[in-house]
N, C-alpha and C. Protein backbone atom coordinates (compact mmCIF):
# COMPACT_ATOMS: atom_id res chain seq x y z
N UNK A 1 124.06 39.95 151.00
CA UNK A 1 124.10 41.34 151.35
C UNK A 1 124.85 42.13 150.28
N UNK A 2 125.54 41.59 149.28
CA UNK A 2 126.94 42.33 148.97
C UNK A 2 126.22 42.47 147.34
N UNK A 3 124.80 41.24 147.34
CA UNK A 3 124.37 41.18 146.02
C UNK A 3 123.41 42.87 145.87
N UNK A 4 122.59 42.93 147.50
CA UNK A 4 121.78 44.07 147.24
C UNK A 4 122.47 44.67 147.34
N UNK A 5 123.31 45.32 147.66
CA UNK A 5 124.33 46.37 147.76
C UNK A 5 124.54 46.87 146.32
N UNK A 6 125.04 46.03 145.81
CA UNK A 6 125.50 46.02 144.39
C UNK A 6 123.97 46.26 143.25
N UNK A 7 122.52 45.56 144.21
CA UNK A 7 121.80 45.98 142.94
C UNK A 7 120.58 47.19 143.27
N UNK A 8 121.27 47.52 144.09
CA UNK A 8 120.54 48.83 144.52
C UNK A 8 121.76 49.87 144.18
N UNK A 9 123.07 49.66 144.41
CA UNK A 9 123.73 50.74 143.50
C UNK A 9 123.81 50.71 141.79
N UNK A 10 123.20 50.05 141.54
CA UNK A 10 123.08 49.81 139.75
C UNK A 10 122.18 50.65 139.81
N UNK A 11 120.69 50.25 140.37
CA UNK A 11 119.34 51.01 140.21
C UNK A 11 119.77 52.04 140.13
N UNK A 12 120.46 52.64 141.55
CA UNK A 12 120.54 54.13 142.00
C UNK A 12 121.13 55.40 140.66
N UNK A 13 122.73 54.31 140.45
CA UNK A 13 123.19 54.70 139.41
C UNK A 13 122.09 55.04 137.81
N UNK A 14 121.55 54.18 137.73
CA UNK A 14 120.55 54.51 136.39
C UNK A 14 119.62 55.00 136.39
N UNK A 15 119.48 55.11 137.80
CA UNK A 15 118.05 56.79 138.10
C UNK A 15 118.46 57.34 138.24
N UNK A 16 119.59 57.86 138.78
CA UNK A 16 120.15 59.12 138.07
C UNK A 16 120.66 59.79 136.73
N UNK A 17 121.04 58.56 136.08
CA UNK A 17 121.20 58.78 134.75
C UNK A 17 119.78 59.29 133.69
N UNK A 18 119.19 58.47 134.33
CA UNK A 18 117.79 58.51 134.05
C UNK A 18 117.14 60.37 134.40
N UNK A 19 117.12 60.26 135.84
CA UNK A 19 116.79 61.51 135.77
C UNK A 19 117.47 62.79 135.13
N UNK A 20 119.04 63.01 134.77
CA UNK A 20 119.53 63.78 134.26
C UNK A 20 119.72 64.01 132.49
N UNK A 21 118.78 62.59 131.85
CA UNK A 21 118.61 63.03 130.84
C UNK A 21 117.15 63.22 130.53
N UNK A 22 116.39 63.36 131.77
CA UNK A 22 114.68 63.33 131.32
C UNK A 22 114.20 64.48 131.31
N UNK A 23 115.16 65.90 131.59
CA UNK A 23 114.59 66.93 132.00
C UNK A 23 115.31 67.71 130.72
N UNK A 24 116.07 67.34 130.02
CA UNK A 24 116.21 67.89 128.52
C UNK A 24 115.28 68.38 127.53
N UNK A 25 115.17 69.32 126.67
CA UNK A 25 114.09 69.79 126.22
C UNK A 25 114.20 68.64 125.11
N UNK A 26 113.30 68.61 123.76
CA UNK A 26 113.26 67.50 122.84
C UNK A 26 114.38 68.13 121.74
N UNK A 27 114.84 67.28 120.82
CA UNK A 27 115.87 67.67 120.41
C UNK A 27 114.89 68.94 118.81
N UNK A 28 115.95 69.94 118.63
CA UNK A 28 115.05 71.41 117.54
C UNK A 28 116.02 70.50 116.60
N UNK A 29 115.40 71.55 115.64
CA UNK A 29 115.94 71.41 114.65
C UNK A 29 117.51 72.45 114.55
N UNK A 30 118.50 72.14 113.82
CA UNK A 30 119.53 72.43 114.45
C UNK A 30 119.42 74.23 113.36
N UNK A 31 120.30 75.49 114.33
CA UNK A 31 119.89 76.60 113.96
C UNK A 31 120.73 76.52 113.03
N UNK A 32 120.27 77.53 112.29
CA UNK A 32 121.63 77.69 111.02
C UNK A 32 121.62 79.12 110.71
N UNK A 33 122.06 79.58 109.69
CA UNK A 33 122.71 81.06 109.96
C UNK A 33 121.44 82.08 108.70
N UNK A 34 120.52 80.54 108.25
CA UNK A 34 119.68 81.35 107.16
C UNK A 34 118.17 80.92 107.54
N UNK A 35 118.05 80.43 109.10
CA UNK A 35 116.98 80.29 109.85
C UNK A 35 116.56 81.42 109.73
N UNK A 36 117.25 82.50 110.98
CA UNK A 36 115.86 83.72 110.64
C UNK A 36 115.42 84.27 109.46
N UNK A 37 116.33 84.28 108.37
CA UNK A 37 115.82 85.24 107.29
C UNK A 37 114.85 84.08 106.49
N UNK A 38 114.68 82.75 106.21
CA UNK A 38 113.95 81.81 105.69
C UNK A 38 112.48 82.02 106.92
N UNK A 39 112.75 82.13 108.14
CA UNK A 39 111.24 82.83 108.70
C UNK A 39 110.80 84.26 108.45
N UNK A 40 111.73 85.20 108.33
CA UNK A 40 111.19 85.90 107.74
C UNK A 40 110.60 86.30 105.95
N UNK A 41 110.76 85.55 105.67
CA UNK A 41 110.92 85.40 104.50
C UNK A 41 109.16 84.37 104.26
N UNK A 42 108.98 83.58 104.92
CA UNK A 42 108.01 82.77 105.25
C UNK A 42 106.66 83.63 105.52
N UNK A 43 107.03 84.84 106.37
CA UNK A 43 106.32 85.87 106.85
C UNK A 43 105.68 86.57 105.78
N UNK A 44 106.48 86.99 104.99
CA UNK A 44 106.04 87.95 103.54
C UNK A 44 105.32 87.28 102.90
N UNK A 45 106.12 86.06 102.67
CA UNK A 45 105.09 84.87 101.61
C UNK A 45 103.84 85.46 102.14
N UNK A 46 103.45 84.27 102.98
CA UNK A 46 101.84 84.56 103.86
C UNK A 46 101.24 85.83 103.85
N UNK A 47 102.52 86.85 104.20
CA UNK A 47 101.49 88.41 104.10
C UNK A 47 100.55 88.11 102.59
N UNK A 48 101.54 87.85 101.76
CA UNK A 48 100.64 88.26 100.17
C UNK A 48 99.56 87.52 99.85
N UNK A 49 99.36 86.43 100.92
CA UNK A 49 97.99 85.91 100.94
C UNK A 49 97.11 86.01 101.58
N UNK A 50 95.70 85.92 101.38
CA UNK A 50 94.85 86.18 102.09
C UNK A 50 94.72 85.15 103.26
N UNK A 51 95.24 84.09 103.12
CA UNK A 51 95.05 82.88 104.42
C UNK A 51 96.16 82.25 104.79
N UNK A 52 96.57 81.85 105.46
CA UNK A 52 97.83 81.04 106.35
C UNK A 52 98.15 79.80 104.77
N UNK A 53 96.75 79.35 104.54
CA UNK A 53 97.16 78.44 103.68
C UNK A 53 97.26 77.87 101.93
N UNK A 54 97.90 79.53 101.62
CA UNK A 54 98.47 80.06 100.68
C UNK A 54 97.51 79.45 99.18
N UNK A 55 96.14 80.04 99.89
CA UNK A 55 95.21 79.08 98.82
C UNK A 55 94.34 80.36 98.07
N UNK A 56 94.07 81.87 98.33
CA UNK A 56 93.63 82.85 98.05
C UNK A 56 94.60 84.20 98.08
N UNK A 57 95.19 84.67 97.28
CA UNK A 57 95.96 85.43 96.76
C UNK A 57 94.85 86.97 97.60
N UNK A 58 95.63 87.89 98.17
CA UNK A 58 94.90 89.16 99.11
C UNK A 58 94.91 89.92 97.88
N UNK A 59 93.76 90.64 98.37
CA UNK A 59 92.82 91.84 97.33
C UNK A 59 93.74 92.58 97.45
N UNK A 60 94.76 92.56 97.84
CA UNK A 60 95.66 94.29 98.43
C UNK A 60 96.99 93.97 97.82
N UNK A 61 97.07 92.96 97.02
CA UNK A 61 98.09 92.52 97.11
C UNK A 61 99.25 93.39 95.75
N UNK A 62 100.12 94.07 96.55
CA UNK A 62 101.10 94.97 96.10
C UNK A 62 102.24 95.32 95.59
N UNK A 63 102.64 95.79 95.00
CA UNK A 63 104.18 95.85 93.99
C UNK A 63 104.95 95.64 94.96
N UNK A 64 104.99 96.36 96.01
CA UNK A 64 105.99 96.91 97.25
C UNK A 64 106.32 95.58 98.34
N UNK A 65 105.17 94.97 98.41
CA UNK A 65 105.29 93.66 98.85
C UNK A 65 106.19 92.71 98.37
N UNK A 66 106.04 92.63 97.11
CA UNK A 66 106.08 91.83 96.01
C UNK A 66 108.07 91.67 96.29
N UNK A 67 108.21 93.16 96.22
CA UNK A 67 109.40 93.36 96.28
C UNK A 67 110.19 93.25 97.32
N UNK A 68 109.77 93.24 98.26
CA UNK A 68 110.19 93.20 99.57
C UNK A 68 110.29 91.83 99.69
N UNK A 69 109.91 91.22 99.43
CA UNK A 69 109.21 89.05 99.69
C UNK A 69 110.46 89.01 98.79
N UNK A 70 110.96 89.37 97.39
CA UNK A 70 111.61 88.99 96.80
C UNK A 70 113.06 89.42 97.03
N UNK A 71 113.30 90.29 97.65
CA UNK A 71 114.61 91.12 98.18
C UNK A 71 115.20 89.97 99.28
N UNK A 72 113.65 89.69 100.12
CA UNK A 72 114.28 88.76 101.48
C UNK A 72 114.73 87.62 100.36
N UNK A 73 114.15 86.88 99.47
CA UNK A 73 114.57 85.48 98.56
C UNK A 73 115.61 85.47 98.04
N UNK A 74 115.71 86.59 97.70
CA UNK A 74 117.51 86.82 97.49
C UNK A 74 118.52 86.65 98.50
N UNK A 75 117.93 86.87 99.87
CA UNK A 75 119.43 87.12 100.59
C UNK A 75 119.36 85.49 101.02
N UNK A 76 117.90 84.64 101.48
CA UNK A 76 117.60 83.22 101.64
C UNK A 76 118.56 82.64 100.53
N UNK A 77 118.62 82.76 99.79
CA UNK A 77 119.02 82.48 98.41
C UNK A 77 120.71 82.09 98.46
N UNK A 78 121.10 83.35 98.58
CA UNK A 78 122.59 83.30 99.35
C UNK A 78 123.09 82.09 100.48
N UNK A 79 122.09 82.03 101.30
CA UNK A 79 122.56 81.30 102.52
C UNK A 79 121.79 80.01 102.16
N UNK A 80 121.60 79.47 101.07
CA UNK A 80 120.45 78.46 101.26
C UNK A 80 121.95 77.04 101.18
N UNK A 81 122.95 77.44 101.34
CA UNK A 81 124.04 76.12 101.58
C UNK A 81 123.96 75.73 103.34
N UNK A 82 124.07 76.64 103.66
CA UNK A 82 123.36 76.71 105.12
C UNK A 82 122.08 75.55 105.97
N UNK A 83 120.94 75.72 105.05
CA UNK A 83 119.75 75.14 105.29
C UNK A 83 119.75 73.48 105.65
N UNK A 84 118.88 73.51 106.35
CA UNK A 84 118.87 71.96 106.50
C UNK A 84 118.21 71.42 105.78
N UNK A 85 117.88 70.26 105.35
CA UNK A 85 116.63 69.73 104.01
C UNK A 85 115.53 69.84 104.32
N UNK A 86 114.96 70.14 106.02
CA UNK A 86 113.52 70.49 105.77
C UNK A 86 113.36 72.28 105.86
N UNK A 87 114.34 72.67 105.97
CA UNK A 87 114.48 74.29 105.14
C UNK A 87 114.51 74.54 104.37
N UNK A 88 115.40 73.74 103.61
CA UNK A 88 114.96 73.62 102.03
C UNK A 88 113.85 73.58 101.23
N UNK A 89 113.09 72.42 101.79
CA UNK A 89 111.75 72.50 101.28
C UNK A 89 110.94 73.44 101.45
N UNK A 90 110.85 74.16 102.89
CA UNK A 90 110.17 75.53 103.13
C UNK A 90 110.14 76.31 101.82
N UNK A 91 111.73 76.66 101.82
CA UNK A 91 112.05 77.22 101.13
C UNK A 91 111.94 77.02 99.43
N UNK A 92 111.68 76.33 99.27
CA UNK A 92 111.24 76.06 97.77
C UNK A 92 109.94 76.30 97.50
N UNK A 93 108.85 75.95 98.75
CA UNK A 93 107.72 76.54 98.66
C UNK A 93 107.25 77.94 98.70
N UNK A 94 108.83 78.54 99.62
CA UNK A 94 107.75 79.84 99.01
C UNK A 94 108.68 80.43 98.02
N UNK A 95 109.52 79.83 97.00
CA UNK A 95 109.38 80.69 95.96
C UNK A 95 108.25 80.05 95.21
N UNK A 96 107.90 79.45 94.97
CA UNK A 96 106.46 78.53 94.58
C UNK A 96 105.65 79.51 94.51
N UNK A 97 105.26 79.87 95.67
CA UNK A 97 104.32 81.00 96.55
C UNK A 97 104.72 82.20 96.12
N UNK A 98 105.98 82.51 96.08
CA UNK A 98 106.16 83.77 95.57
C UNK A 98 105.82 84.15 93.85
N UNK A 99 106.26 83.05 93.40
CA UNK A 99 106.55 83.05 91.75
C UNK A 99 104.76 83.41 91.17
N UNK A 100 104.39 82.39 92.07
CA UNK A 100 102.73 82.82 91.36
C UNK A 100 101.95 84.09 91.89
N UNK A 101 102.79 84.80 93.24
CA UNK A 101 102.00 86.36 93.50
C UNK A 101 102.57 87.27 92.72
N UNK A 102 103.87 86.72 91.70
CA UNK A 102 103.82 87.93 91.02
C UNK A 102 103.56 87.66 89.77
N UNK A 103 102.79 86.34 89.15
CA UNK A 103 101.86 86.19 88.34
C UNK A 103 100.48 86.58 88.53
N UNK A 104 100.34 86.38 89.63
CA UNK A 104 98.73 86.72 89.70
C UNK A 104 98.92 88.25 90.07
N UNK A 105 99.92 89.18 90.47
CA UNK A 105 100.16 90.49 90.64
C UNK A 105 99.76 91.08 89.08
N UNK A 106 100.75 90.13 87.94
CA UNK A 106 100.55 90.59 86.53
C UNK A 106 99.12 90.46 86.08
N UNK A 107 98.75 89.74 86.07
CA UNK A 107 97.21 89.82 85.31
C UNK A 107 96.44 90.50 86.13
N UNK A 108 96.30 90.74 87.61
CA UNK A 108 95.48 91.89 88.31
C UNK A 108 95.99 93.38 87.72
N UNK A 109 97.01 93.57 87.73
CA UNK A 109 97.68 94.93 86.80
C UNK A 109 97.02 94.70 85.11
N UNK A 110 97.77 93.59 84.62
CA UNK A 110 96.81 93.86 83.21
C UNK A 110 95.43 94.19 83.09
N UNK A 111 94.42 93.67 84.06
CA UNK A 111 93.19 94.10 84.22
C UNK A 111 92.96 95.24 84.45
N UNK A 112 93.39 95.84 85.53
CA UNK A 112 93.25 97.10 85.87
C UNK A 112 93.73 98.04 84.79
N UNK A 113 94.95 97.77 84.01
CA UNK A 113 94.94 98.66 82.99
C UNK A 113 94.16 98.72 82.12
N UNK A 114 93.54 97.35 81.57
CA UNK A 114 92.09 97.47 80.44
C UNK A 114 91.21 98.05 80.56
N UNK A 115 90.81 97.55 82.09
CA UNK A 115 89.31 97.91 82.93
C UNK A 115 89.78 99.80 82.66
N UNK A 116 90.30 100.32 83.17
CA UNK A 116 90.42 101.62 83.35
C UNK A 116 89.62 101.74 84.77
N UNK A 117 89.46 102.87 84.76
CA UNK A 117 88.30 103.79 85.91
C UNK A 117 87.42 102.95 86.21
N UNK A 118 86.34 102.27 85.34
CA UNK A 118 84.98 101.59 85.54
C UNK A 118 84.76 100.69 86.45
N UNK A 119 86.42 99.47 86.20
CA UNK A 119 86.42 98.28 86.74
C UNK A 119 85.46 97.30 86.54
N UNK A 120 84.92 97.61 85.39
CA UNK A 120 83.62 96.54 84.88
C UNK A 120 84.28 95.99 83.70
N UNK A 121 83.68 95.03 83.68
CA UNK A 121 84.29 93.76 82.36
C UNK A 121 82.94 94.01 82.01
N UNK A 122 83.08 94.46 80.38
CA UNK A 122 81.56 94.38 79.31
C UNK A 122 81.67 93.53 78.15
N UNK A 123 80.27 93.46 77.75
CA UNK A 123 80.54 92.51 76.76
C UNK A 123 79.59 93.37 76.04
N UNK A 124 80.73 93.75 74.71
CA UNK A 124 79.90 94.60 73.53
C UNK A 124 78.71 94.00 73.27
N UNK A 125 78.58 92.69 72.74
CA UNK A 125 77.73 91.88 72.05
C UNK A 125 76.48 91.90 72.97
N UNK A 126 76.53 92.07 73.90
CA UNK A 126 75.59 91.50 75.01
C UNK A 126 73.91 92.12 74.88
N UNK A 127 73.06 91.68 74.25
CA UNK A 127 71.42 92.09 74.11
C UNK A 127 70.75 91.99 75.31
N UNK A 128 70.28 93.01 76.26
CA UNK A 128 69.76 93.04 77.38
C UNK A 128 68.06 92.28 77.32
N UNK A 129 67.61 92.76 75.69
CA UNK A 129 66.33 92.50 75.10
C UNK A 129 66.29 90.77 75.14
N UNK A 130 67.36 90.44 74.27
CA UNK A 130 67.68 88.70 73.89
C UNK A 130 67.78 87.95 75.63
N UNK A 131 67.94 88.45 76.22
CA UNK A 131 68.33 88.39 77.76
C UNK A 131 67.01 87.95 78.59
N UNK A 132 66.46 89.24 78.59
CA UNK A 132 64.90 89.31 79.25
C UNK A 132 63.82 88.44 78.45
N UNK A 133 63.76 88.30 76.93
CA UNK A 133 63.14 87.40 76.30
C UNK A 133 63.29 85.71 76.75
N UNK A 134 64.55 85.42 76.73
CA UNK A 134 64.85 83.93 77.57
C UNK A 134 64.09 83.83 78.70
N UNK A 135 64.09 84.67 79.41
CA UNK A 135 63.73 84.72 81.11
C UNK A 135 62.47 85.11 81.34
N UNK A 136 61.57 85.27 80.40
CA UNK A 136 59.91 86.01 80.46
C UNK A 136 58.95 84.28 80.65
């Protein structure tokens, strides 16, 4: 008698233990003080692209942006002692991400300044005659 006693208060004891750690949420990642601005910061990245998966640079894509994405990288920047190592990495990607929208910002500006008004790329050399002769 004294054995079930004893092994039904073991059980009892470890279902409760049991139940009071099963209703815990799963463990986050722990917050840190350069979490929100590394999501916001994450946010801008992505704005300057046309897709979530930072593979097509947006037709719209703007000085003002540019600057703004890079203002937040600065203050990320500051707090990046803060970060945890998989913030870190975030964070290295989007200056990655950033570094090349304001490369590909530069040569869309150099274009547009060549192109002028027209926005057509010509080719002096180009024989419309030598053209249609191939193709007859």
């Amino acid at each position: 008698m004294k054995m079930m006693v004893k092994t039904g208060g073991i059980i009892l004891v470890s279902g409760l233990l049991l139940a009071g750690c099963g209703n815990q949420d799963k463990a986050s990642t722990p917050k840190t003080a350069g979490q929100p601005q590394l999501t916001r910061l994450t946010k801008q990245v992505k704005n300057l692209y046309a897709d979530s998966k930072y593979e097509m640079p947006a037709k719209q894509l703007s000085e003002a942006a540019l600057t703004k994405a890079n203002t937040q990288k600065d203050k990320v920047y500051k707090l990046r002692g803060d970060l945890s190592k998989a913030q870190q990495k975030a964070f290295k990607v989007d200056q990655q991400q950033l570094q090349a929208a304001k490369k590909i910002f530069s040569v869309q500006d150099t274009l547009n300044t060549e192109l002028g008004d027209d926005q057509v790329l010509k080719d002096e050399g180009f024989k419309i005659q030598a053209f249609n002769n191939d193709f007859t």
